[in-house]
Protein backbone atom coordinates (compact mmCIF):
# COMPACT_ATOMS: atom_id res chain seq x y z
CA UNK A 1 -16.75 -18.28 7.13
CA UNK A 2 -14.08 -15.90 7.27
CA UNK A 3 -12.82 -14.27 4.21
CA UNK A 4 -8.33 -13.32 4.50
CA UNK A 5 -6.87 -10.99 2.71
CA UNK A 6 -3.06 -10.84 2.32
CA UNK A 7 -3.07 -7.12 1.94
CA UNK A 8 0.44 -6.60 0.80
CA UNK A 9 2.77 -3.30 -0.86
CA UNK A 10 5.00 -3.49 -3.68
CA UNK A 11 8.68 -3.64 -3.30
CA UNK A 12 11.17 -1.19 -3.59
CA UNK A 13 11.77 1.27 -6.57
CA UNK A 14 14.72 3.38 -7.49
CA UNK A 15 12.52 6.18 -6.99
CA UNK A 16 11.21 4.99 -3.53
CA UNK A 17 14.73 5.05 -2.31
CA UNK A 18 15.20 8.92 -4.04
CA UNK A 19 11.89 10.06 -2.04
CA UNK A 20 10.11 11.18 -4.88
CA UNK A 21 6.62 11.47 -5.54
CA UNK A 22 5.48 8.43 -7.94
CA UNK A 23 2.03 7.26 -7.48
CA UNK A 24 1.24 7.11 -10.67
CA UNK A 25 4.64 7.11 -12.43
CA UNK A 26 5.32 3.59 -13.73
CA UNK A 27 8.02 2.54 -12.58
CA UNK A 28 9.27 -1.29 -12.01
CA UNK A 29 10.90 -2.82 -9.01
CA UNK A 30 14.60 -2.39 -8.20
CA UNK A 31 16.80 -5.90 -7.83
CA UNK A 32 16.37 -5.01 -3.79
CA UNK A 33 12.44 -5.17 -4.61
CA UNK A 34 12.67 -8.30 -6.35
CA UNK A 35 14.48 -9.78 -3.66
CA UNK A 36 12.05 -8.60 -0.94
CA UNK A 37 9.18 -10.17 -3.22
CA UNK A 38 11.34 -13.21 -3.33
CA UNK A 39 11.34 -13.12 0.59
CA UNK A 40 7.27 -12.96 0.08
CA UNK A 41 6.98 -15.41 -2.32
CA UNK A 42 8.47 -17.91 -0.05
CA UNK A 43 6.82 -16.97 2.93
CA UNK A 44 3.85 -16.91 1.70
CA UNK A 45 4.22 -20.67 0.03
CA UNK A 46 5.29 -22.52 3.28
CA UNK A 47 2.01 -21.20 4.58
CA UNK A 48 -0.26 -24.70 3.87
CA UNK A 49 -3.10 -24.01 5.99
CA UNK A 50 -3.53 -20.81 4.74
CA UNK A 51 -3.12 -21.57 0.96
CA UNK A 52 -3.38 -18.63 -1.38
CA UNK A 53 -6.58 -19.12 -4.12
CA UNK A 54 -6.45 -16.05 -6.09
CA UNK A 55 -3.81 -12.79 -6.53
CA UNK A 56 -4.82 -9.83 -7.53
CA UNK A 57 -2.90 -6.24 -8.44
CA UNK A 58 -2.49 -2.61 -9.41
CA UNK A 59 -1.70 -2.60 -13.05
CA UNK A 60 1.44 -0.40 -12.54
CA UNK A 61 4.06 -2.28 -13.16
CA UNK A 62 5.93 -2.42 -10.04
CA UNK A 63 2.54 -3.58 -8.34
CA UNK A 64 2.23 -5.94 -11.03
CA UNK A 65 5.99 -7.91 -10.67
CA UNK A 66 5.65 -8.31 -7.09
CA UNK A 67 2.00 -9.93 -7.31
CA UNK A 68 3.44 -12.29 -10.82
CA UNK A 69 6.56 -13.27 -7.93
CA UNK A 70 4.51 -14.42 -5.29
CA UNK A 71 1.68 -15.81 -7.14
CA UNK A 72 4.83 -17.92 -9.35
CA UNK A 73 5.18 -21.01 -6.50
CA UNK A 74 0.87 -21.07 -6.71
CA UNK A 75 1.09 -21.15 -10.18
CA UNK A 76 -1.46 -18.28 -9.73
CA UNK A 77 -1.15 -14.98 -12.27
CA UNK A 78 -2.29 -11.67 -11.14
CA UNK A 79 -5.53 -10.55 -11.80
CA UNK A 80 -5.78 -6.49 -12.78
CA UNK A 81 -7.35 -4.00 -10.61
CA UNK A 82 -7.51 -0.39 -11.42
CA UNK A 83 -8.86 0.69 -8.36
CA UNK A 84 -5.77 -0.22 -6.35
CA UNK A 85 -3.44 1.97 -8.34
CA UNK A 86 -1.45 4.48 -6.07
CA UNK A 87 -2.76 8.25 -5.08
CA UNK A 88 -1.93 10.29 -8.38
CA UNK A 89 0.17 13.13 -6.98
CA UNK A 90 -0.67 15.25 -10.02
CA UNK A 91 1.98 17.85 -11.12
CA UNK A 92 4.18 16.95 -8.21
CA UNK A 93 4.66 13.31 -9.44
CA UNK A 94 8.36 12.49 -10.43
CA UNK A 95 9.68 15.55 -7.85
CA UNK A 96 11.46 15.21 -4.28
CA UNK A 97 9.87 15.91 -1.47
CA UNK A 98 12.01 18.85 -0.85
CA UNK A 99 11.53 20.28 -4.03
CA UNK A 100 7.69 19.95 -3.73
CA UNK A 101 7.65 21.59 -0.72
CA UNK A 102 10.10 24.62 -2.14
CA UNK A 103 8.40 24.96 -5.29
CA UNK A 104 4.68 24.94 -4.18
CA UNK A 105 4.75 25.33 -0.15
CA UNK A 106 0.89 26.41 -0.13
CA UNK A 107 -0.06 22.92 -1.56
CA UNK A 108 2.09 20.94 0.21
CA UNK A 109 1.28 22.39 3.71
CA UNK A 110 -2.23 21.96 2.80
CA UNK A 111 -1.57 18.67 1.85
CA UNK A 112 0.50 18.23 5.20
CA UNK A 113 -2.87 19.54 6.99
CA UNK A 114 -5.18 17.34 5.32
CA UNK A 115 -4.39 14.68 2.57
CA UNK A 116 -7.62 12.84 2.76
CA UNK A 117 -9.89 15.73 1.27
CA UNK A 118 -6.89 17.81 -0.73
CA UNK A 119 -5.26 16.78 -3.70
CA UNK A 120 -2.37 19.26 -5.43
CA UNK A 121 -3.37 20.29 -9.11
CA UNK A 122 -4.13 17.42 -10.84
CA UNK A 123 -4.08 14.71 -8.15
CA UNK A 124 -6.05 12.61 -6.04
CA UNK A 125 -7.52 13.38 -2.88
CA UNK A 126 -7.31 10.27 -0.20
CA UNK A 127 -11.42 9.95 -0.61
CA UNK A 128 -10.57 9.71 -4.57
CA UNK A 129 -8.69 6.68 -3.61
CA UNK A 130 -11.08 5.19 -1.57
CA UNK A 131 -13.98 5.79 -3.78
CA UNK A 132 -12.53 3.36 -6.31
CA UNK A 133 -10.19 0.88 -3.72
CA UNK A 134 -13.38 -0.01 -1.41
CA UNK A 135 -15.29 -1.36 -3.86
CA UNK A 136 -13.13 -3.71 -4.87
CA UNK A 137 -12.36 -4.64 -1.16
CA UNK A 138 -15.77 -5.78 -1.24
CA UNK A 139 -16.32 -6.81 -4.50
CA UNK A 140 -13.11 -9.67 -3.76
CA UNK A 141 -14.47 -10.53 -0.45
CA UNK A 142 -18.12 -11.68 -1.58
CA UNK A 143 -16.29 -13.32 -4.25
CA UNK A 144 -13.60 -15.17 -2.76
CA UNK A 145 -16.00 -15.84 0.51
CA UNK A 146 -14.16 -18.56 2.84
CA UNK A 147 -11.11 -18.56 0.99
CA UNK A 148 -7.10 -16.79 0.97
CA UNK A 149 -6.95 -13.83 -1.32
CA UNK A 150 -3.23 -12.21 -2.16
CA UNK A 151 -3.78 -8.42 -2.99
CA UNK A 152 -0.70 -6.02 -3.68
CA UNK A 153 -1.53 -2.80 -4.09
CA UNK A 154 0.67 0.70 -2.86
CA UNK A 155 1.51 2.50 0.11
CA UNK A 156 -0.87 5.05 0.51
CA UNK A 157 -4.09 2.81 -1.00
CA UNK A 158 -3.34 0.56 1.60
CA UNK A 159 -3.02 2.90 4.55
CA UNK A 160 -6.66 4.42 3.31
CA UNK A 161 -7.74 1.24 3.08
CA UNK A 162 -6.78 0.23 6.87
CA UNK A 163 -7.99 3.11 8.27
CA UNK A 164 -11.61 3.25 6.31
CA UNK A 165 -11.72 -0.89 7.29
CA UNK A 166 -10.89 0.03 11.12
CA UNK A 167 -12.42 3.48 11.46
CA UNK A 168 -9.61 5.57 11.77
CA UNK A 169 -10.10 9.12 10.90
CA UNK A 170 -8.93 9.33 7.54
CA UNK A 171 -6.84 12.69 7.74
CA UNK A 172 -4.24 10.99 9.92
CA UNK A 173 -3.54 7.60 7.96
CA UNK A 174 0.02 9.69 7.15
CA UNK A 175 0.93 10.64 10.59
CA UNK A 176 -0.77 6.70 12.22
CA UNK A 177 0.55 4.24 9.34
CA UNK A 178 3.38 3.21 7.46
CA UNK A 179 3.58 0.87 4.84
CA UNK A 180 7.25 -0.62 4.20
CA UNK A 181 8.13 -2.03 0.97
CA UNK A 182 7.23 -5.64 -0.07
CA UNK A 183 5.39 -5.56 3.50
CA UNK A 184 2.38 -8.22 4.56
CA UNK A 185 -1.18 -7.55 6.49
CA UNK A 186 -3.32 -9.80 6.79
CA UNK A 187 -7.30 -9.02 7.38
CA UNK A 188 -9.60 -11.16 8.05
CA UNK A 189 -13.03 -10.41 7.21
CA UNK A 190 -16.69 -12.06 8.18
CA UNK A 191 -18.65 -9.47 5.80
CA UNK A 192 -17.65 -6.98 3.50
CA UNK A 193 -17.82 -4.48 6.06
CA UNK A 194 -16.50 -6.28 9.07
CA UNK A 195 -12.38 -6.81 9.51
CA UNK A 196 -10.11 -7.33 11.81
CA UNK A 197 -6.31 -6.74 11.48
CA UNK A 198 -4.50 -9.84 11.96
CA UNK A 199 -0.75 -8.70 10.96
CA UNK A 200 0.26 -5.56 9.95
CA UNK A 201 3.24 -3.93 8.17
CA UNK A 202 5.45 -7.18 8.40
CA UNK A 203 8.90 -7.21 6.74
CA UNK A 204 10.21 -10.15 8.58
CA UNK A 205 10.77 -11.91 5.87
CA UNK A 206 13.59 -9.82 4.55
CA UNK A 207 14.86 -7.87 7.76
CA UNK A 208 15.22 -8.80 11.21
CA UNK A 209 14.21 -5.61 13.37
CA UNK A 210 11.23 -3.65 12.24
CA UNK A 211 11.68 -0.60 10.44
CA UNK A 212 11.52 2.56 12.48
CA UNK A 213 9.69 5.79 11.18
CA UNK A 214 11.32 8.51 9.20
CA UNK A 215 10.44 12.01 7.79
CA UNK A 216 9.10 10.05 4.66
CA UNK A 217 5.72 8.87 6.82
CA UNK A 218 4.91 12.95 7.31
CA UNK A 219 6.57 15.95 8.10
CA UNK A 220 5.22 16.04 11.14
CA UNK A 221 7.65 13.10 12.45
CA UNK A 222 10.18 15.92 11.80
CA UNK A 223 9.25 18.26 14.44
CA UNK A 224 10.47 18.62 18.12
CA UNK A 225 7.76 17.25 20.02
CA UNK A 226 6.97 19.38 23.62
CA UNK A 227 8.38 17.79 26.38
C-alpha cells in the first residue's frame, strides 16, 4: 500500500518577510500566514479521496498554528514532533542576512560553500537536521502505513528532507529547492525508504503564478551567470 505524506511549510512570519535568520526563534504566523493556512485548510478538505488521518508538527509555534488550521475542518489536532523543528542558526538567529554576512563574512561564506556539513557557532549543520527529521519520516510512515499523513514542518527541514528522500546531494538543497510559505508536497511512499515526489512547492491555493526565485534561496542566485 502506499503511504502519502502532505509534506507542507508553515506560513508566513513578520520575520520571514524582514529576511532574518529564525529557525529556532519562536515566532507565530502573521495575518498573511493565517490566511495562506486558511487557503490550505480548505484545499486540503475538498480532497475526499485523499482524506487526511493524522497531522503532525514542529512545536514552534508558527509550525504549530498552521498544522491546528488545517487539521480544524478534520477535527484532527497536531501531534508534536521535535525533530521537525527548523535548522538552529545559532548566534546569527534573529539577524538579517546582510548583517550576517557583514558581521561574520568567514562563516557565512562557509556556510554559502557548504550548509549541509557547517553550522555557524552554535547552530546546526544540515546533517544535524537530518539526523533527527529522518527518523521520524520513517517512524510516521510504518505507522500510518496505507493511509494520508499531514506533516508541517520548516523550510530548510523540508528541503533536507527532499533531497535525502530523492538522493540529491545534500550541499545543494539551497541553491536546487525552495520552499514558499504555507506551500504543499506531497510524497508518496511504498517503504520507509522508497518515495516519489508527487507535488512539490505548491502555493496555488493562495496565488495564481508560481513564485519565482530570489536572493533569499542562496546568494548564489545573486551572481551574473557566464553567458
Amino acid at each position: 500500500m502506499t503511504t502519502r505524506l502532505f509534506l507542507i511549510r508553515h506560513g508566513v512570519t513578520i520575520l520571514s518577510a524582514e529576511d532574518r535568520f529564525a529557525g529556532s526563534t519562536d515566532v507565530e504566523l502573521s495575518p498573511t500566514g493565517r490566511a495562506q493556512a486558511e487557503a490550505l485548510a480548505r484545499r486540503l478538505a475538498d480532497d475526499q479521496v485523499h482524506q487526511v488521518r493524522a497531522i503532525y508538527a514542529s512545536p514552534l509555534k508558527r509550525t504549530l498554528e498552521t498544522a491546528t488550521i488545517i487539521g480544524q475542518p478534520h477535527g484532527l489536532a497536531p501531534i508534536l514532533q521535535d525533530g521537525l523543528r527548523e535548522i538552529d542558526h545559532g548566534h546569527w538567529e534573529g539577524l538579517r542576512r546582510a548583517d550576517v554576512e557583514t558581521q561574520f563574512p568567514d562563516e557565512y561564506a562557509a556556510w554559502e560553500e557548504d550548509p549541509y556539513t557547517f553550522a555557524p557557532a552554535g547552530g546546526e549543520s544540515g546533517i544535524s537536521v537530518l539526523a533527527r527529521a529522518l527518523p521520524v519520516i520513517r517512524a510516521l510512515v510504518l505507522q500510518h502505513d496505507g493511509e494520508n499523513v499531514v506533516v508541517v514542518s520548516h523550510k530548510a527541514t523540508i528541503r533536507l528532507i527532499i533531497s535525502s528522500l530523492l538522493g540529491f546531494d545534500g550541499r545543494g538543497y539551497r541553491d536546487r529547492l525552495d520552499q514558499s510559505p504555507a506551500c504543499l508536497n506531497v510524497l508518496d511512499f511504498k517503504s520507509p525508504v522508497r518515495a516519489r515526489l508527487m507535488v512539490f512547492n505548491d502555493v496555488s491555493h493562495y496565488v495564481d503564478q508560481p513564485p519565482r526565485s530570489d536572493g533569499r534561496l542562496s546568494k548564489w542566485w545573486d551572481q551574473e551567470q557566464p553567458g
